[in-house]
Structures are given as C-alpha cells and as structure tokens.
C-alpha atoms as a PDB file:
ATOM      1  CA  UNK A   1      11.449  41.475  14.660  1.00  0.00           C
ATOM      2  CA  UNK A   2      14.685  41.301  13.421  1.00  0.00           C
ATOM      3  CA  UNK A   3      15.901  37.873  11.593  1.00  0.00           C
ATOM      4  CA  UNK A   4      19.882  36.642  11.444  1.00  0.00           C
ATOM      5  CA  UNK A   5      19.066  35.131   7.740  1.00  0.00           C
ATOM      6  CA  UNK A   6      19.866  37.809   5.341  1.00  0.00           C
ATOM      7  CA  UNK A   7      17.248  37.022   3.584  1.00  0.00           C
ATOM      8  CA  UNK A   8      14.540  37.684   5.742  1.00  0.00           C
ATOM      9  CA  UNK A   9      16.637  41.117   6.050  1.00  0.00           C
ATOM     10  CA  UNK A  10      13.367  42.677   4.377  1.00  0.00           C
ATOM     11  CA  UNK A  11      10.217  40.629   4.399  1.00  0.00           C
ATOM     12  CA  UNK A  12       8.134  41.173   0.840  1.00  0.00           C
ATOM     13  CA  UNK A  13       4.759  41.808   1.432  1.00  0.00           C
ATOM     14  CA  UNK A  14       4.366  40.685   5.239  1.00  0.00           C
ATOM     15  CA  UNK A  15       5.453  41.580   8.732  1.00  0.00           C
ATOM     16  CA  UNK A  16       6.189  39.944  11.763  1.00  0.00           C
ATOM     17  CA  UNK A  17       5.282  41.012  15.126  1.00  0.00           C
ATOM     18  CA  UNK A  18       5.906  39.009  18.795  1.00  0.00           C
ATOM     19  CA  UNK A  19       4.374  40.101  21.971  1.00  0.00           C
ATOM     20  CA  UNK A  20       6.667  38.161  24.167  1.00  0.00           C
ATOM     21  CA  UNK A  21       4.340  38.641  26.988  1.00  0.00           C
ATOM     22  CA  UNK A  22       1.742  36.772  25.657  1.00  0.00           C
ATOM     23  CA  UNK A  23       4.446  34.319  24.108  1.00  0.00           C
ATOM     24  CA  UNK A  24       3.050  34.823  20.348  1.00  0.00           C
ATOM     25  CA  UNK A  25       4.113  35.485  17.239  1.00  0.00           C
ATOM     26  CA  UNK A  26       2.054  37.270  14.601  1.00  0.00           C
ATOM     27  CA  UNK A  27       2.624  36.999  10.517  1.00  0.00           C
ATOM     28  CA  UNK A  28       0.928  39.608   8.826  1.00  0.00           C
ATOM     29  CA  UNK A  29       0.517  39.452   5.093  1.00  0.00           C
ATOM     30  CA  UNK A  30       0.346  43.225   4.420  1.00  0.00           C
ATOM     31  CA  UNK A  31       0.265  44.077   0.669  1.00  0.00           C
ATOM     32  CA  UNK A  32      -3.105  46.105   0.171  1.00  0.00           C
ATOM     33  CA  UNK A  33      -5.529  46.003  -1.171  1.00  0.00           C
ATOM     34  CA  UNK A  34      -5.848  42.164  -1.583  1.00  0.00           C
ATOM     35  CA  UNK A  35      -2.284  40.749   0.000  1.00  0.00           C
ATOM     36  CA  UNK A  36      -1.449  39.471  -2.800  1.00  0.00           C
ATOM     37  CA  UNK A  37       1.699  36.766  -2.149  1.00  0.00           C
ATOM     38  CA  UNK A  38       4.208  36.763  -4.366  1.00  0.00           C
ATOM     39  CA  UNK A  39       6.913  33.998  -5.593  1.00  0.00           C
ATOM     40  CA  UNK A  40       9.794  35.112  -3.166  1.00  0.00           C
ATOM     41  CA  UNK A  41       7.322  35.778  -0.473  1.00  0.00           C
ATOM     42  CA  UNK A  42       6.400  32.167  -0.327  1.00  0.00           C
ATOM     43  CA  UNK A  43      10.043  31.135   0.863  1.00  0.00           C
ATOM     44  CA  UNK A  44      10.443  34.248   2.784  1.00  0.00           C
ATOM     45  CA  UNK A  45       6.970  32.658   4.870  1.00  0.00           C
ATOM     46  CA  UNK A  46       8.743  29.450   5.140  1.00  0.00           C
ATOM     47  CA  UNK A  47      12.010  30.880   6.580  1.00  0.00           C
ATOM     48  CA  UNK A  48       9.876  32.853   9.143  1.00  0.00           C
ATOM     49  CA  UNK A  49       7.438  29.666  10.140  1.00  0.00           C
ATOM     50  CA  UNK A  50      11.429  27.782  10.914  1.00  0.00           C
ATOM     51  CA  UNK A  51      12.364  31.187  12.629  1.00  0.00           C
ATOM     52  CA  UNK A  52       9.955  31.434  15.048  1.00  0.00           C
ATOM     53  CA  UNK A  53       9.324  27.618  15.823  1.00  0.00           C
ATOM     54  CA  UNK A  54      13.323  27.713  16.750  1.00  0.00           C
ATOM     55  CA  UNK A  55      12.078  31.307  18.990  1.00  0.00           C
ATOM     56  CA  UNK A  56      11.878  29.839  22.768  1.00  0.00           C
ATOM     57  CA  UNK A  57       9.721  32.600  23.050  1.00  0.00           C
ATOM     58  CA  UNK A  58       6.817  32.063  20.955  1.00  0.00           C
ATOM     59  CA  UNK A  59       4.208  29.436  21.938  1.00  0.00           C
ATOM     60  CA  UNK A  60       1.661  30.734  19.771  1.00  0.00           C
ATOM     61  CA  UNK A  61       1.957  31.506  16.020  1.00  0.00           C
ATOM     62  CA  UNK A  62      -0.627  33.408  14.613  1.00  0.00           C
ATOM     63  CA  UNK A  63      -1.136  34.090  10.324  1.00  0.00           C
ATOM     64  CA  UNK A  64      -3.603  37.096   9.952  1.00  0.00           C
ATOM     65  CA  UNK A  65      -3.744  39.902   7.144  1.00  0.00           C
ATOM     66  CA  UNK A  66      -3.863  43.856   6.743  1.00  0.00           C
ATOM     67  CA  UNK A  67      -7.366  45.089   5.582  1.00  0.00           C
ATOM     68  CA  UNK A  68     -10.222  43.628   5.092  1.00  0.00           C
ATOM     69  CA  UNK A  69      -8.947  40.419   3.083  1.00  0.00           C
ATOM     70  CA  UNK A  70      -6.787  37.396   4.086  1.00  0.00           C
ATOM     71  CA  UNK A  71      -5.425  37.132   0.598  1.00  0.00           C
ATOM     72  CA  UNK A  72      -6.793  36.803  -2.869  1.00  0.00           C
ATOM     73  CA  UNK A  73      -3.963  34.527  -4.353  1.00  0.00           C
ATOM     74  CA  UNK A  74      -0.979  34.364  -5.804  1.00  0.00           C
ATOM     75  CA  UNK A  75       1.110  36.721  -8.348  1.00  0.00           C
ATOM     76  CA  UNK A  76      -0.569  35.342 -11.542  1.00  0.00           C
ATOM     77  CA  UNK A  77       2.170  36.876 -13.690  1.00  0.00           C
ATOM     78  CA  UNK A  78       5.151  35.252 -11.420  1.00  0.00           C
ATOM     79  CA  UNK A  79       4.144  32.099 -12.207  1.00  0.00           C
ATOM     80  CA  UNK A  80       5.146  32.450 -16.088  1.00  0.00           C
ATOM     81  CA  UNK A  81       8.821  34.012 -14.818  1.00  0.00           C
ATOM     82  CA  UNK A  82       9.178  31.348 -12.239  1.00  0.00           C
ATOM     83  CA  UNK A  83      11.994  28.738 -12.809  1.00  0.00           C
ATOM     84  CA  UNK A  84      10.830  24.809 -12.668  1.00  0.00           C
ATOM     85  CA  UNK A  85      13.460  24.916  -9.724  1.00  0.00           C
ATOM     86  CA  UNK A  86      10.868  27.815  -7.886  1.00  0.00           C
ATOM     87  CA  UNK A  87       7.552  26.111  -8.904  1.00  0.00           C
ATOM     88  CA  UNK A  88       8.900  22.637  -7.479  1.00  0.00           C
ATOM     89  CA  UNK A  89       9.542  24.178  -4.255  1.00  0.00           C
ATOM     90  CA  UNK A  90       5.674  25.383  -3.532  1.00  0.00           C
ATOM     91  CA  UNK A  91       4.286  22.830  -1.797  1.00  0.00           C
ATOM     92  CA  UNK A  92       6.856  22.528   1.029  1.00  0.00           C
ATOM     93  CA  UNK A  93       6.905  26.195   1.454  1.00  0.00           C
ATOM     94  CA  UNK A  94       3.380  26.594   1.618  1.00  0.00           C
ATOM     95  CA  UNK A  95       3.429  23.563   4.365  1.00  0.00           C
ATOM     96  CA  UNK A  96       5.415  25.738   6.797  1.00  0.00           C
ATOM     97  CA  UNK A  97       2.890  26.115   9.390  1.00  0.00           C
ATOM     98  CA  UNK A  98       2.062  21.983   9.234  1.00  0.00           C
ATOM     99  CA  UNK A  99       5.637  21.372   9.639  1.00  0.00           C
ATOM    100  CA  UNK A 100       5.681  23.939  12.506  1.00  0.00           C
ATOM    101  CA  UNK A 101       5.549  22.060  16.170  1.00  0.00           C
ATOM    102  CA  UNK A 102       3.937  24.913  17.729  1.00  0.00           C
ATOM    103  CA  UNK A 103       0.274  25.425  17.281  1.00  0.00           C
ATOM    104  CA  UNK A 104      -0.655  27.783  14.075  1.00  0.00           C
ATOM    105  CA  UNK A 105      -3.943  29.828  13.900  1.00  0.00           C
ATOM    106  CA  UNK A 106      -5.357  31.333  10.528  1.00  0.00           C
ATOM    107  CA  UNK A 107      -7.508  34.637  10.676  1.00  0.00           C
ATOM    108  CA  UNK A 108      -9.113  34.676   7.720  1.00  0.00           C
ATOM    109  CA  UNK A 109     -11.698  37.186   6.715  1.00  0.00           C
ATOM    110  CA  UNK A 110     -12.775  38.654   3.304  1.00  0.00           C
ATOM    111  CA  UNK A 111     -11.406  36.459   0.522  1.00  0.00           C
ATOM    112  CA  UNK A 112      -9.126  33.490   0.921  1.00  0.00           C
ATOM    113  CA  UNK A 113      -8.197  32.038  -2.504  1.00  0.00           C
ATOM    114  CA  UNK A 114      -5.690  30.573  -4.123  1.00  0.00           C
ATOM    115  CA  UNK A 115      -2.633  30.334  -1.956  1.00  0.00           C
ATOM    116  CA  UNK A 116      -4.459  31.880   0.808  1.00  0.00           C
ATOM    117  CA  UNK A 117      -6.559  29.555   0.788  1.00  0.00           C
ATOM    118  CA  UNK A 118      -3.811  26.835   0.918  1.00  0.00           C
ATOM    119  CA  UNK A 119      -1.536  28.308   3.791  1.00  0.00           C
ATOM    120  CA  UNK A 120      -4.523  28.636   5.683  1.00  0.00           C
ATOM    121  CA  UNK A 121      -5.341  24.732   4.913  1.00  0.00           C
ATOM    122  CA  UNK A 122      -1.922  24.256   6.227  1.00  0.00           C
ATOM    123  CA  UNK A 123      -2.273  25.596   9.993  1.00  0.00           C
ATOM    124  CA  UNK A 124      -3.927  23.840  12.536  1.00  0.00           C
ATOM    125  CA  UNK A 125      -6.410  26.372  13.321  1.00  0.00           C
ATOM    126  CA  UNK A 126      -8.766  28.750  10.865  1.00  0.00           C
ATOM    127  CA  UNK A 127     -10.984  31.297  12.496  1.00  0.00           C
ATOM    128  CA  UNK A 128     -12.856  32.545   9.320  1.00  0.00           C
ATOM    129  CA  UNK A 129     -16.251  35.292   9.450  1.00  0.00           C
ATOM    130  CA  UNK A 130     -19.476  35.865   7.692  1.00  0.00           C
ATOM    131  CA  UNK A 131     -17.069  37.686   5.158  1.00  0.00           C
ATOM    132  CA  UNK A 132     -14.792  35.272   4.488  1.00  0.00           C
ATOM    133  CA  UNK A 133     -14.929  33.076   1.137  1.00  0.00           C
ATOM    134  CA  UNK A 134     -12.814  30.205   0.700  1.00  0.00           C
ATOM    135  CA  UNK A 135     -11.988  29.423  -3.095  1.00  0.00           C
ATOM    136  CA  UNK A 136      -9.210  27.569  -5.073  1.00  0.00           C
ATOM    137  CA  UNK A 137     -10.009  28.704  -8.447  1.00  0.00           C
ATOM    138  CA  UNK A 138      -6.795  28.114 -10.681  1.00  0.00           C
ATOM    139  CA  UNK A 139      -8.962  26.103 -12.961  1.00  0.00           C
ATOM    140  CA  UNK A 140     -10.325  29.406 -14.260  1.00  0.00           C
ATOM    141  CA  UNK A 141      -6.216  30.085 -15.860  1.00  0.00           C
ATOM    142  CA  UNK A 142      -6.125  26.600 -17.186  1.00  0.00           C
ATOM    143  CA  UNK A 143      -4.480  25.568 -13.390  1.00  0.00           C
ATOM    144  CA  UNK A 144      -4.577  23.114 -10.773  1.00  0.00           C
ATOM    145  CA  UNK A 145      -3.752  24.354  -6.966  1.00  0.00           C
ATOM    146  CA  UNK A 146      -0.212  23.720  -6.913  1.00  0.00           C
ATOM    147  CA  UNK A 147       0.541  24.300  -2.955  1.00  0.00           C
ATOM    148  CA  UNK A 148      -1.406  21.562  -1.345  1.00  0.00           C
ATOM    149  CA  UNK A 149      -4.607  22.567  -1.350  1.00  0.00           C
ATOM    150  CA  UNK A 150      -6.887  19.825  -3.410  1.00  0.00           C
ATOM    151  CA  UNK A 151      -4.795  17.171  -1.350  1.00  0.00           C
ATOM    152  CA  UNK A 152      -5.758  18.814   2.225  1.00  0.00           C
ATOM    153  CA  UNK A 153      -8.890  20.013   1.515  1.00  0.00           C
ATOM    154  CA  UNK A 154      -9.524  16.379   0.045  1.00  0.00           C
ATOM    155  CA  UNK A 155      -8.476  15.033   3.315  1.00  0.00           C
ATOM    156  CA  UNK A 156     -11.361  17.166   5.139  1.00  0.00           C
ATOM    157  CA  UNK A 157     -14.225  17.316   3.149  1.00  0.00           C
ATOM    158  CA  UNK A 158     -14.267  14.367   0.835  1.00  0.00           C
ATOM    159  CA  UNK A 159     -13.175  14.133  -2.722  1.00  0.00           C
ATOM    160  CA  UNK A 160     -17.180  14.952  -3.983  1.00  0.00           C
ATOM    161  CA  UNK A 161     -17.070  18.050  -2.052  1.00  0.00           C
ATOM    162  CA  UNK A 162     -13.267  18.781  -3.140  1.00  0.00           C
ATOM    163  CA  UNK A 163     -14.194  18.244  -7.029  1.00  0.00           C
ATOM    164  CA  UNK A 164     -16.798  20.544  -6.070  1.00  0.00           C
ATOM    165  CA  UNK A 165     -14.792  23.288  -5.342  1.00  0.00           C
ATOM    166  CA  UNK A 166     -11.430  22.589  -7.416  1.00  0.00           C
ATOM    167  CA  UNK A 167     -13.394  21.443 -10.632  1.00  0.00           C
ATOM    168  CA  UNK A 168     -15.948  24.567 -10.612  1.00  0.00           C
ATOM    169  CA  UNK A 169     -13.475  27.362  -8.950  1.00  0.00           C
ATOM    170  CA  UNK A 170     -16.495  27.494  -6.736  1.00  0.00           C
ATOM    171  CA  UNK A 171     -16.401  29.828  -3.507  1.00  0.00           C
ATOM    172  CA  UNK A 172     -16.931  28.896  -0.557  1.00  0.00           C
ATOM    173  CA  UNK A 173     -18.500  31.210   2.023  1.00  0.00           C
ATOM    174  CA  UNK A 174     -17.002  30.767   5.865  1.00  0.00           C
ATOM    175  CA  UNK A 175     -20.486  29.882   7.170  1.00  0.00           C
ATOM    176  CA  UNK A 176     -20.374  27.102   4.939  1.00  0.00           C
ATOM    177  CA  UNK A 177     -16.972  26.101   5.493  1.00  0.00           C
ATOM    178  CA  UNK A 178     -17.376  25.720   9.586  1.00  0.00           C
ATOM    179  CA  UNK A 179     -20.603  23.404   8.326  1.00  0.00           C
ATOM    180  CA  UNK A 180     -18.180  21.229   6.084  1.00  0.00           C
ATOM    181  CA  UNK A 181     -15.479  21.060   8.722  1.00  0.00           C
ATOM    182  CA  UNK A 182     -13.039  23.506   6.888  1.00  0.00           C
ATOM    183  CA  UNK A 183     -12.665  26.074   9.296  1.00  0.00           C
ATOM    184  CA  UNK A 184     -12.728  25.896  13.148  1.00  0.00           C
ATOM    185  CA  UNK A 185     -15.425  28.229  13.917  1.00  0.00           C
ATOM    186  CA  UNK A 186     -17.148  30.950  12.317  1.00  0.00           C
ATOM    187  CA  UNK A 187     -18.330  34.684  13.523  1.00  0.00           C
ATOM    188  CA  UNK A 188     -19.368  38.009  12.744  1.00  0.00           C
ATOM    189  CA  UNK A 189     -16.286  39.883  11.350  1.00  0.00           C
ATOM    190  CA  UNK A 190     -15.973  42.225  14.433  1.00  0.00           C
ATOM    191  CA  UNK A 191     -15.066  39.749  16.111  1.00  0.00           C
ATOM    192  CA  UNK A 192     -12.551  37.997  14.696  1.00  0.00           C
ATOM    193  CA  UNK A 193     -10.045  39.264  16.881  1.00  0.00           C
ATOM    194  CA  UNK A 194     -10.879  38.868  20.013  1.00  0.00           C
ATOM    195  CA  UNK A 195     -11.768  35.144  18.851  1.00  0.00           C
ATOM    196  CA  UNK A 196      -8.406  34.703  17.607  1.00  0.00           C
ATOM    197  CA  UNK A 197      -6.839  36.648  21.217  1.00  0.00           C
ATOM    198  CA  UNK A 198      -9.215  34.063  23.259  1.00  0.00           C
ATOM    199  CA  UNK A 199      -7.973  31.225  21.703  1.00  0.00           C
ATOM    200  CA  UNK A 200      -4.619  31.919  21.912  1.00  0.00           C
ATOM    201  CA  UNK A 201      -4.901  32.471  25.740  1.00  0.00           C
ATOM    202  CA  UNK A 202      -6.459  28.910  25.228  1.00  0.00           C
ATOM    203  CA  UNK A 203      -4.008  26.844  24.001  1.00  0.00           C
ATOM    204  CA  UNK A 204      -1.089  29.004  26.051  1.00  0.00           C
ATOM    205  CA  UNK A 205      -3.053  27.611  29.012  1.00  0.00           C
ATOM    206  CA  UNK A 206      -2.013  23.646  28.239  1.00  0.00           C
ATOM    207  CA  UNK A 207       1.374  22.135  28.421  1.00  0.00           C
ATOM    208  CA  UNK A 208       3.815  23.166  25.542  1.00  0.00           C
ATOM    209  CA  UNK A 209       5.508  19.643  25.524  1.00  0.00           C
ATOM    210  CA  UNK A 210       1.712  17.833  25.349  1.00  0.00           C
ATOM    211  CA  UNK A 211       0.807  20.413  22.150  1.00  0.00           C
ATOM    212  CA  UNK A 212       3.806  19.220  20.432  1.00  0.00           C
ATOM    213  CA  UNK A 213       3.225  15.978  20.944  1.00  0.00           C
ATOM    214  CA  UNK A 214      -0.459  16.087  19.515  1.00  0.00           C
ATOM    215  CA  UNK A 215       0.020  17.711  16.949  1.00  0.00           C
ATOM    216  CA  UNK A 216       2.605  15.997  15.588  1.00  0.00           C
ATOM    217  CA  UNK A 217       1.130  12.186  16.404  1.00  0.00           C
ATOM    218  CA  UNK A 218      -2.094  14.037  14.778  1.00  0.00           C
ATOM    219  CA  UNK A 219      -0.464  15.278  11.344  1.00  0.00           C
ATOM    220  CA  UNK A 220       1.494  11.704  11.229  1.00  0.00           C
ATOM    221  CA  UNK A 221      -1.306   9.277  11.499  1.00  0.00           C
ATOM    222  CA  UNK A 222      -3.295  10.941   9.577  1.00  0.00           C
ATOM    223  CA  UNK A 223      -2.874   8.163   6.396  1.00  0.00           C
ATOM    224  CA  UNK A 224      -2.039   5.369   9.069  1.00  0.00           C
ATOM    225  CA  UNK A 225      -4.258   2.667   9.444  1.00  0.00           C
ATOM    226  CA  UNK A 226      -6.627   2.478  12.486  1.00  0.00           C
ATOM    227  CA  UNK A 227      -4.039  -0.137  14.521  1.00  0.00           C
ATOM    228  CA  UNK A 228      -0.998   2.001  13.762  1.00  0.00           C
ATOM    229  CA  UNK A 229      -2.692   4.886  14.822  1.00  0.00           C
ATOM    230  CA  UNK A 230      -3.213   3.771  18.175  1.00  0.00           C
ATOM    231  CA  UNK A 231       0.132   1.963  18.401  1.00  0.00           C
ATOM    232  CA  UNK A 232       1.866   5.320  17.756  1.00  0.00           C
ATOM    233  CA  UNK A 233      -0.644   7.148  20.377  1.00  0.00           C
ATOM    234  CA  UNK A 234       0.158   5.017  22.826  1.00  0.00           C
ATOM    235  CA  UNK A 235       3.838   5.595  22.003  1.00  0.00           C
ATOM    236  CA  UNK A 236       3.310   9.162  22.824  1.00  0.00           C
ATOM    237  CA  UNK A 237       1.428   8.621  25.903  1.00  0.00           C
ATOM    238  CA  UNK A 238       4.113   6.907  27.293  1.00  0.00           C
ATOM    239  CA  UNK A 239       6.925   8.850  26.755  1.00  0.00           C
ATOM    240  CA  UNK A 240       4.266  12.060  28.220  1.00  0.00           C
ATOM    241  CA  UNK A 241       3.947   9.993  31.383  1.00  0.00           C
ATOM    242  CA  UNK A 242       7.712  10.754  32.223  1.00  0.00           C
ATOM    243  CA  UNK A 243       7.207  14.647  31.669  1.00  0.00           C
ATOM    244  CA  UNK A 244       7.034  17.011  34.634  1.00  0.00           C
ATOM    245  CA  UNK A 245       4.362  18.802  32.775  1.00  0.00           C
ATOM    246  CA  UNK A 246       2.234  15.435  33.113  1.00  0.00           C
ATOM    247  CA  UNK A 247       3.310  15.521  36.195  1.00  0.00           C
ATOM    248  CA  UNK A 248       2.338  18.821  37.670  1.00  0.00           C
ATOM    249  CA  UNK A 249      -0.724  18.352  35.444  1.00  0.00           C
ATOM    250  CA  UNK A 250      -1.887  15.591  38.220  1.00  0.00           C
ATOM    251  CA  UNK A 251      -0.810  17.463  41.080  1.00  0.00           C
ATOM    252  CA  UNK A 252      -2.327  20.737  40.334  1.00  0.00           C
ATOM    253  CA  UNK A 253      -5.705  18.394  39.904  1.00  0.00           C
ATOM    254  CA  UNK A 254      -5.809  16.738  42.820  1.00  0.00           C
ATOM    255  CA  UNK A 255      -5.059  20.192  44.252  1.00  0.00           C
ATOM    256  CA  UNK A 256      -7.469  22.381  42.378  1.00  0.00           C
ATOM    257  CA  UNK A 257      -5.407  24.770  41.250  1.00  0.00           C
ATOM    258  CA  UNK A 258      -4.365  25.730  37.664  1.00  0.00           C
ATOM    259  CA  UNK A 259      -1.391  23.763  36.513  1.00  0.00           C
ATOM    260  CA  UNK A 260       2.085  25.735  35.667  1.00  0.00           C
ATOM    261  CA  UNK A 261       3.253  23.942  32.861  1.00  0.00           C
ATOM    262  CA  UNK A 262       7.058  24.340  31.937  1.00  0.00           C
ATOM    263  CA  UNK A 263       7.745  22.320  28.574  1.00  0.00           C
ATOM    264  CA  UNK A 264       9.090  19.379  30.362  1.00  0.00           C
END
C-alpha cells in the first residue's frame, strides 16, 4: 500500500497489506526476530491506524506480526536518545487503534511485552495462543509502562491483578489472560489464523454504521456513571433508528434472508 504522507513513504519495521475483497487491512510488525518497535515506528503506526480508518475500503483492521512473536517491546536504547517532546507523545500514538472507528483485532502469539503488550491493550479485539505471554515488565529498567498499559489493563482486570503484573514484571501466559478477561479468546497456535480470518468475516457480516456506533458509545462510557451510560446509549439508539442499515436490518428479518448492510 502506498501512503500520500511522506512520511509513511517507508514504513520502519512494519508493513501494510489490504485485501480489498475482503475489505481489510493488515499491519504487520515485521522486524525479526522479536519485532522489536522502535521510537519513529510508534508515530509511523499512528499515521497508518488515521490512514486506513479515512480508507473507504477497509472495514476490518487487523495488527498481527512476522514470526513467531507479536513483539517483545520497545527499543530500550531509544528511549535515552528520545526528546521529552517524543516521550510525551507515546500514549496517543500507542492509542491509535482505540481512537480508530473501525473495529481493530490483535494476533498475538509468542511474546507480547512492553509496547506490544500495550498496542494490543489498545484494539478492540486480541486473539492470543497457548504461546503467547503477556508482560509489561519496565519495572525491571527502573520503568513504568509509559503507553497506556497499567491504565487499560487496570480498567480490565482490577488494580490487585494490575499491581500484580506491573509491580512484579510478571508474565502472563494467554491461557491465563482469556481467564482474566485480557484477551478475547485463546487457541492452539496453528490456529491463530484462521481464528483471526473467521472473525473478521464476523464482524464484516454486521452493519458498518452500527460498529461505529458501539464502539465508540463503548470506549466513551467507559468512566461514565451507570445513568449517563444509558442516557448516551439511548442517544445512539435513536439516531440508529433513522439508518437504512437499521432499516434493512428489520426487513431482511422479517424476510429471512441475510441483511445487505450499506453504512447508512
């Protein structure tokens, strides 16, 4: 895929590839042996995630890796050369795939740490195997995770479960990460694409327009109080109600056929 930005003119240490057939868009850290991610990488991910949610072709965006780990962090040495300007700016490039409207799914096998870890935290999705291990272990060079990751893993698993891991760099195997809530599912490493293919044929099934609108009610209200929660969700139903998708959604049920959704 070619990008109009110059700086995406050549992508460090990942690749991008869109089956427009399928309507999705694959980001594929690709630095062996581990995929490590480097400082400029980060914004380079960033610029892609706003890329390809602007793509009217992509419904689907899909994070994997190269090889037989997701990533095992950052550049440790980048972080001493960084500027304060480059450091502040982690976070909000890591959140790319949050911010994204379109649905995000994370492949994760082998190990997942550090930043990995984080982006991964970030999409809406994570497919992880019997391989994978989840870790965030910056306390071992005198760190915190500085991307997001003690706040959203916080926000699934609890803080005694989040100390747990932050506090004793402690690793997390994928098994034990679908238990905890972390990941989506978890399978045998074979399989992990054909899981991540069938789930993409999944949510390309439902209305474009509907998946927007859930996930970003969902990612809002996610701090709200109980009663704005549901004020804002039945916001959003409303305005759905006036959609053709809703609306072919209800004719193609009392019809018993499969809906043809259009984004509407």
């Amino acid at each position: 895929m070619t990008f109009a930005d110059p700086r995406l003119a050549k992508l460090d240490g990942f690749r991008v590839e869109i089956d427009a057939a399928r309507e999705r868009a694959d980001v594929i850290l690709d630095r062996p042996p581990l995929n490590v991610i480097s400082m400029p990488q980060r914004d380079q991910l960033r610029l892609v995630f706003e890329a390809l949610d602007e793509n009217g072709t992509v419904r689907i965006i899909v994070l994997r890796s190269a090889g037989e780990h997701f990533s095992s962090g950052g550049n440790i040495a980048g972080f001493l050369e960084a500027s304060p300007e480059t450091v502040s700016k982690l976070a909000w490039n890591i959140a790319a795939p949050a911010r994204c409207s379109k649905p995000v799914i994370a492949a994760n096998r082998g190990y997942c740490f550090g930043v990995g870890f984080e982006i991964s935290l970030a999409c809406d999705f994570r497919l992880a195997t019997d391989t994978t291990q989840y870790a965030l272990p910056e306390q071992r060079l005198g760190q915190i995770p500085g991307s997001g990751g003690s706040a959203r893993l916080q926000k699934i698993v609890g803080i005694t479960r989040t100390k747990d891991i932050v506090m004793r760099s402690r690793r997390i195997a994928g098994k034990v990460a679908h238990e905890w809530g972390i990941a989506t599912d978890c399978l045998a490493d074979a399989k992990l694409e054909a899981a991540t293919d069938a789930l993409v044929d999944e949510l390309r099934a439902f209305s474009p327009l509907a998946q927007r609108t859930a996930k970003k009610l969902l990612n809002d209200t996610e701090d709200a109080m109980l009663s704005t929660a549901i004020e804002l969700e039945g916001h959003c139903y409303s305005r759905l109600r006036q959609s053709d998708d809703f609306r072919e959604g209800v004719e193609a049920f009392h019809a018993k056929r499969p809906p043809k959704f259009r984004g509407t």
